[in-house]
C-alpha atoms as a PDB file:
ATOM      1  CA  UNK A   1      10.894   3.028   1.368  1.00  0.00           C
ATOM      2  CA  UNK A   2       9.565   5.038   4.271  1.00  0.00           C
ATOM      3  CA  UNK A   3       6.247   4.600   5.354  1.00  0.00           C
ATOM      4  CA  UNK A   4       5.456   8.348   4.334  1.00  0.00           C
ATOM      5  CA  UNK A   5       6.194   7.679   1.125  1.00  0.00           C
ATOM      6  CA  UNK A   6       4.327   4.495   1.160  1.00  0.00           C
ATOM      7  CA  UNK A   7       1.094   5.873   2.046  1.00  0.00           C
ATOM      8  CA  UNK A   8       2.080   8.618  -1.019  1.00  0.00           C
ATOM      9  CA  UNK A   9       2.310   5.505  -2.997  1.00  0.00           C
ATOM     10  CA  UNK A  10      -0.653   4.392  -2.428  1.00  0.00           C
ATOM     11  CA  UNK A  11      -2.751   7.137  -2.365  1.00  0.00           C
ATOM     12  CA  UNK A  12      -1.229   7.787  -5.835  1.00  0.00           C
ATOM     13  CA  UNK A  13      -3.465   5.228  -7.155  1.00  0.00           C
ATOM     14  CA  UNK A  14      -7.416   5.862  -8.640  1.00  0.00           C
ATOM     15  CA  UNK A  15     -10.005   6.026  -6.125  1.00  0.00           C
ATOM     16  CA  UNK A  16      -7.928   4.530  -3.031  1.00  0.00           C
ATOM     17  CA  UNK A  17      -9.271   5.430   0.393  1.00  0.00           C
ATOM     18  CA  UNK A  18      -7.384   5.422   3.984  1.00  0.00           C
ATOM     19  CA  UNK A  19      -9.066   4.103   6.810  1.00  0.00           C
ATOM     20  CA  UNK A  20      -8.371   2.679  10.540  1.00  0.00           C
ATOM     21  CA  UNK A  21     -10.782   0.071  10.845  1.00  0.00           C
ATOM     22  CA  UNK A  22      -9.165  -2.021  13.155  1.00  0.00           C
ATOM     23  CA  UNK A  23      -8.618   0.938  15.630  1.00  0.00           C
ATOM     24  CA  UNK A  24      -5.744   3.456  16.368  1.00  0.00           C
ATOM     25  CA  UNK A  25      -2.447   2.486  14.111  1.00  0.00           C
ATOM     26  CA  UNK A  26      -2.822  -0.045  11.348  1.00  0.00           C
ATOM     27  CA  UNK A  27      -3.885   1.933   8.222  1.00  0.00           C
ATOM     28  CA  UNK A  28      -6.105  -0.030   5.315  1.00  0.00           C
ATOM     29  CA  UNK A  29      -5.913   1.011   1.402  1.00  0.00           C
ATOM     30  CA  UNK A  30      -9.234   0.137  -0.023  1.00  0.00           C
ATOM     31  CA  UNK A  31     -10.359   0.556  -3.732  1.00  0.00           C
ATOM     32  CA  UNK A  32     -13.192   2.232  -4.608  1.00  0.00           C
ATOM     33  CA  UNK A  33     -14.431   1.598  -0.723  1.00  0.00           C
ATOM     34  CA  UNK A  34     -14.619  -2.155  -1.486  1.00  0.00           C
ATOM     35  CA  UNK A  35     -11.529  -4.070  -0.943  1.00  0.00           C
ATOM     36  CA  UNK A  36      -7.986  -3.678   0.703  1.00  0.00           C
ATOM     37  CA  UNK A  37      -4.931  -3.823  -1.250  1.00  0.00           C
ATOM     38  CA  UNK A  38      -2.647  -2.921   1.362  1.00  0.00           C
ATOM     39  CA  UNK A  39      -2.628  -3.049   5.224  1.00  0.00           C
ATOM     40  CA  UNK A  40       0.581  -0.743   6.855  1.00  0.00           C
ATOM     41  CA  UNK A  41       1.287  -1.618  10.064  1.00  0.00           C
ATOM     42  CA  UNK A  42       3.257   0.748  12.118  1.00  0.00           C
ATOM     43  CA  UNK A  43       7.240  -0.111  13.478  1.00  0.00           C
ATOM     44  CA  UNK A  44       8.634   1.393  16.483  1.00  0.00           C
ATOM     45  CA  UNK A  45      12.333   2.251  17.744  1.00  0.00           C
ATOM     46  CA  UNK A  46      13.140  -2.068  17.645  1.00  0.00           C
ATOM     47  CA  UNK A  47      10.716  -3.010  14.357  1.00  0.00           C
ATOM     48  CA  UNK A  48      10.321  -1.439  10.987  1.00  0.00           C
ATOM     49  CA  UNK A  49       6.913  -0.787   9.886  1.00  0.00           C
ATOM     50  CA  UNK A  50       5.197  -3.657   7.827  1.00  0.00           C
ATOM     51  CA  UNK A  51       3.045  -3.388   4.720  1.00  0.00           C
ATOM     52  CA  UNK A  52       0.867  -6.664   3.830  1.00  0.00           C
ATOM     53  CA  UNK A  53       0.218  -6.597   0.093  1.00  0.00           C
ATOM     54  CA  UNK A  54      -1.691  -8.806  -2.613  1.00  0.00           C
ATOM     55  CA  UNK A  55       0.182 -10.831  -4.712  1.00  0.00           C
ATOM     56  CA  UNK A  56      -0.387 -13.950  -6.973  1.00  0.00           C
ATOM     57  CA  UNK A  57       0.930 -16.762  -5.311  1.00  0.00           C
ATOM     58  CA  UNK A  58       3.637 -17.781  -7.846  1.00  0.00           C
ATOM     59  CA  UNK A  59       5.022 -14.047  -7.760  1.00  0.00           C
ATOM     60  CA  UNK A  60       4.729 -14.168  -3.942  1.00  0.00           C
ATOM     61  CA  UNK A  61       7.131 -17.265  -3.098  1.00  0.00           C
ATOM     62  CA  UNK A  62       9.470 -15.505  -6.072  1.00  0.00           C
ATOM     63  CA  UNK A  63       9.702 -12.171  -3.759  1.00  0.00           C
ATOM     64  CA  UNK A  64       9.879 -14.017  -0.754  1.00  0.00           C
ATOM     65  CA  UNK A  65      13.259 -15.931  -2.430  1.00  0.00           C
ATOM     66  CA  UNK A  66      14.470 -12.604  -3.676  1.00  0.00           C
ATOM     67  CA  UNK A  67      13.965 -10.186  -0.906  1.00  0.00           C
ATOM     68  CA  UNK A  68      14.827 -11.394   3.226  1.00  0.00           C
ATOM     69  CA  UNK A  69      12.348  -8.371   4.242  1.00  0.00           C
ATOM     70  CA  UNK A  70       9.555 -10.495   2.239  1.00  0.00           C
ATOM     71  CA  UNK A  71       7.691 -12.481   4.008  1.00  0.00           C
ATOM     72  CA  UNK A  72       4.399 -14.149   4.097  1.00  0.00           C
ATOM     73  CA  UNK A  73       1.965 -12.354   4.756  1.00  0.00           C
ATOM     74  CA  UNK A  74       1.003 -11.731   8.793  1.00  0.00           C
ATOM     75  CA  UNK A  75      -2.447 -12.856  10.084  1.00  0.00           C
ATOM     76  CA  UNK A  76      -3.074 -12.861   6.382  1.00  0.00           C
ATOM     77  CA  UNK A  77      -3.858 -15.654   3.927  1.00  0.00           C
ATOM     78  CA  UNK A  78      -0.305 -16.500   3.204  1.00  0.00           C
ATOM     79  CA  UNK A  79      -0.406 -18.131  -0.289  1.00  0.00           C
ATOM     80  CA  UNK A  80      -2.023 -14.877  -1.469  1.00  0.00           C
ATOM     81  CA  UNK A  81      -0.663 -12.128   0.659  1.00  0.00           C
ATOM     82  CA  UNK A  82       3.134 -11.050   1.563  1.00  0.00           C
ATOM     83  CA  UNK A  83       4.251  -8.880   4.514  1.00  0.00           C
ATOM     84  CA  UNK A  84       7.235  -6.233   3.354  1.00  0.00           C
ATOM     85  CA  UNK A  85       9.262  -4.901   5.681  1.00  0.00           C
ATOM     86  CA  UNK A  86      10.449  -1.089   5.473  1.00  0.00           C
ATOM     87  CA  UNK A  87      13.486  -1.483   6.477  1.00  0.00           C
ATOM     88  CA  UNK A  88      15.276  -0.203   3.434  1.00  0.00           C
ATOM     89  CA  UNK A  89      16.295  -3.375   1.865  1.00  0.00           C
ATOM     90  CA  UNK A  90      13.778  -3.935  -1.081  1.00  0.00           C
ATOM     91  CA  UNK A  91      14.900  -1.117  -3.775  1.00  0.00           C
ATOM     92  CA  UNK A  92      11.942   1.422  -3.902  1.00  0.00           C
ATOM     93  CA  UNK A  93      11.327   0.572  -7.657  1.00  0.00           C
ATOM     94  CA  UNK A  94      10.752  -2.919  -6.694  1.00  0.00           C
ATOM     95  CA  UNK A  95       8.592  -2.087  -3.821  1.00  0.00           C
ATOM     96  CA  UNK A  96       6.254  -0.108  -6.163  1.00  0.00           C
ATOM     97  CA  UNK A  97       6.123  -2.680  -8.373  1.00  0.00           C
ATOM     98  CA  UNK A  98       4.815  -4.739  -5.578  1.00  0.00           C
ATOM     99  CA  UNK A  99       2.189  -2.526  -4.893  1.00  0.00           C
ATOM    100  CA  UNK A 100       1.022  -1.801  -8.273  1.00  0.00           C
ATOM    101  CA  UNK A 101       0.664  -5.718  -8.526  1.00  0.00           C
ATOM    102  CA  UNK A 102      -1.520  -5.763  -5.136  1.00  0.00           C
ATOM    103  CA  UNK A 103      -3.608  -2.760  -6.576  1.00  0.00           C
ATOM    104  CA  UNK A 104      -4.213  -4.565 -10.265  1.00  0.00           C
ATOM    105  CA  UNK A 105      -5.011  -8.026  -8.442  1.00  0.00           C
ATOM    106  CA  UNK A 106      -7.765  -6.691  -5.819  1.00  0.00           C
ATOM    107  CA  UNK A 107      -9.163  -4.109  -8.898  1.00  0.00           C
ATOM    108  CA  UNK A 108      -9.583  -7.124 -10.945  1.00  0.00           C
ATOM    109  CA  UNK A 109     -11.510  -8.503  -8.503  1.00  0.00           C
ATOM    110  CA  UNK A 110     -14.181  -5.552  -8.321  1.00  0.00           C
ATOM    111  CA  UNK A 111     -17.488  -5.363 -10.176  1.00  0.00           C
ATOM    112  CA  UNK A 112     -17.139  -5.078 -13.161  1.00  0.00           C
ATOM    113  CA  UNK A 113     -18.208  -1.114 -13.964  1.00  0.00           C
ATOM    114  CA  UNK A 114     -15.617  -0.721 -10.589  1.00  0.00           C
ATOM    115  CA  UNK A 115     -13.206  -2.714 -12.507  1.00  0.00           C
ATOM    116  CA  UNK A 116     -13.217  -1.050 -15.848  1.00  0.00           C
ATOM    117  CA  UNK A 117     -13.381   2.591 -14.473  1.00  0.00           C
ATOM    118  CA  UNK A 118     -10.503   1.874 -11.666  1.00  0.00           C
ATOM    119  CA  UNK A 119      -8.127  -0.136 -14.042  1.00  0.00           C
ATOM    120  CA  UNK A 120      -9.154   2.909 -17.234  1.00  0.00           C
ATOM    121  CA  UNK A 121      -7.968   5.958 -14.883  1.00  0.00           C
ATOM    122  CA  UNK A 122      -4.741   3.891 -13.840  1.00  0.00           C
ATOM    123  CA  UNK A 123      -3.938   2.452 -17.510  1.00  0.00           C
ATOM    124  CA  UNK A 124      -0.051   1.603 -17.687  1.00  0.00           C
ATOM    125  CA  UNK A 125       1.266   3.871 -15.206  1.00  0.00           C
ATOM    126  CA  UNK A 126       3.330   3.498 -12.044  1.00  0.00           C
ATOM    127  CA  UNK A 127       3.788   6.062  -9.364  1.00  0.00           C
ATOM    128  CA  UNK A 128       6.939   8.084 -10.001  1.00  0.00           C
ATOM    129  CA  UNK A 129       8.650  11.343  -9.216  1.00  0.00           C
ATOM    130  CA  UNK A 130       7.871  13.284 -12.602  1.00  0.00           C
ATOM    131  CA  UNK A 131       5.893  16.938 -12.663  1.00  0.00           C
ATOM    132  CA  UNK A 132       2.628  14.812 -14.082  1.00  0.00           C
ATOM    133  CA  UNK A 133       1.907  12.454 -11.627  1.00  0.00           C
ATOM    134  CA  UNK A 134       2.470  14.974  -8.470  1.00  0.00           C
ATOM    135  CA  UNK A 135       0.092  17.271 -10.337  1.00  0.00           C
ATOM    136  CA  UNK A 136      -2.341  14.386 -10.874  1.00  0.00           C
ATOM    137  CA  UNK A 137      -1.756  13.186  -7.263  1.00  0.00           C
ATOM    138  CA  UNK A 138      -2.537  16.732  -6.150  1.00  0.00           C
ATOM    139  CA  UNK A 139      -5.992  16.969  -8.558  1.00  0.00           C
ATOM    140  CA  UNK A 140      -7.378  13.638  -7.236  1.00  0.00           C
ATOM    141  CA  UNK A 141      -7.013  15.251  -3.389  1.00  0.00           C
ATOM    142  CA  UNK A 142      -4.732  13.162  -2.187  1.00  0.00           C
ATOM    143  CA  UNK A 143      -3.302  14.119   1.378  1.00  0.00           C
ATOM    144  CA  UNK A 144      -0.120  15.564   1.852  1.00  0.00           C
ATOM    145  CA  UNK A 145       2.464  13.079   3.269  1.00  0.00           C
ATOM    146  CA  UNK A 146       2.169  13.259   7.256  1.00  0.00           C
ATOM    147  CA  UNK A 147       3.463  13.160  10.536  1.00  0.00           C
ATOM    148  CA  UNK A 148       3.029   9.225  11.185  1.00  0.00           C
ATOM    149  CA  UNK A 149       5.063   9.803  15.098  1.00  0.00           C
ATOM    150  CA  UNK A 150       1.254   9.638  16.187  1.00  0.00           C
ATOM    151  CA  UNK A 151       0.956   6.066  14.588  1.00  0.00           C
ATOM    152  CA  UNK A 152       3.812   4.558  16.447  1.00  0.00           C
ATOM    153  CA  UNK A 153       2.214   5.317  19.375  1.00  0.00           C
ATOM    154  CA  UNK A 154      -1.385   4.311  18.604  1.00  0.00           C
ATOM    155  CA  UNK A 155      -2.907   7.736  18.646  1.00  0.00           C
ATOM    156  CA  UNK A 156      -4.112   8.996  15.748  1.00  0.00           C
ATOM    157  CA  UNK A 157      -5.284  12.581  14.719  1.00  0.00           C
ATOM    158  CA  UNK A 158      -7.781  13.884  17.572  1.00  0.00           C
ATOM    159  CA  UNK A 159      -6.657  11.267  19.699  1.00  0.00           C
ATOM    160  CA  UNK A 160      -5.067  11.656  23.163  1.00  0.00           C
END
């Protein structure tokens, strides 16, 4: 998984908003403007980028044992939150599962109308390649994947 087609990932998903509130770099996946679900955090020439994700705390100490790019998750509540490195060693199917689980946990936390109109738009369905979900990707106004060279370095569009 690259971190382009993370962020397509995620921005796959109902009502999920990109922001940098902790300043030039890290980007935060929010639903419905109210609570993160996923935190990427840029890599470099030496690192891999990192993505911090949700996860029950059973499930998390399962990936953890499964995966060596799993880890718990950085400056993060560790019980509930796992760090992923994109370094290509967690198949992608896997890694989307991991998301969608991060996505479903924080969206069941929501108020309730949130909840129910979130969790009724997504219904069973994982981000794939098929003709549909591009076209419904495209309909919700998604951005097109981008240049992240500006995140490596801090500087983000506008930015020197």
């Amino acid at each position: 998984m690259t971190p382009e087609r993370f962020i397509d990932v995620a921005l796959w998903f109902p009502e999920t908003e990109e922001s940098e509130p902790f300043g030039p770099g890290p980007l935060v996946y929010k639903i419905a403007r109210q609570r993160m679900f996923a935190l990427l955090m840029p890599g470099d020439e030496d690192r891999p980028a990192v993505v911090n994700l949700k996860c029950d705390p059973e499930t998390a100490l399962e990936l953890r044992a499964l995966f060596p790019a799993v880890t718990p998750g950085w400056h993060m509540n560790k019980r509930h939150w796992n760090s992923v490195r994109l370094d290509g060693t967690v198949p992608d199917d896997e890694f989307v599962e991991m998301v969608d689980h991060s996505y479903r946990s924080v969206a069941r936390g929501l108020r309730r109308a949130d909840r129910d109109r979130v969790l009724g738009a997504l219904g069973d369905r994982l981000p794939t390649d098929d003709a549909d979900d591009r076209e419904r990707t495209a309909t919700r106004g998604a951005h097109p994947i981008r240049d992240l060279s500006s995140l490596q370095t801090g500087r983000g569009p506008g930015r020197p």
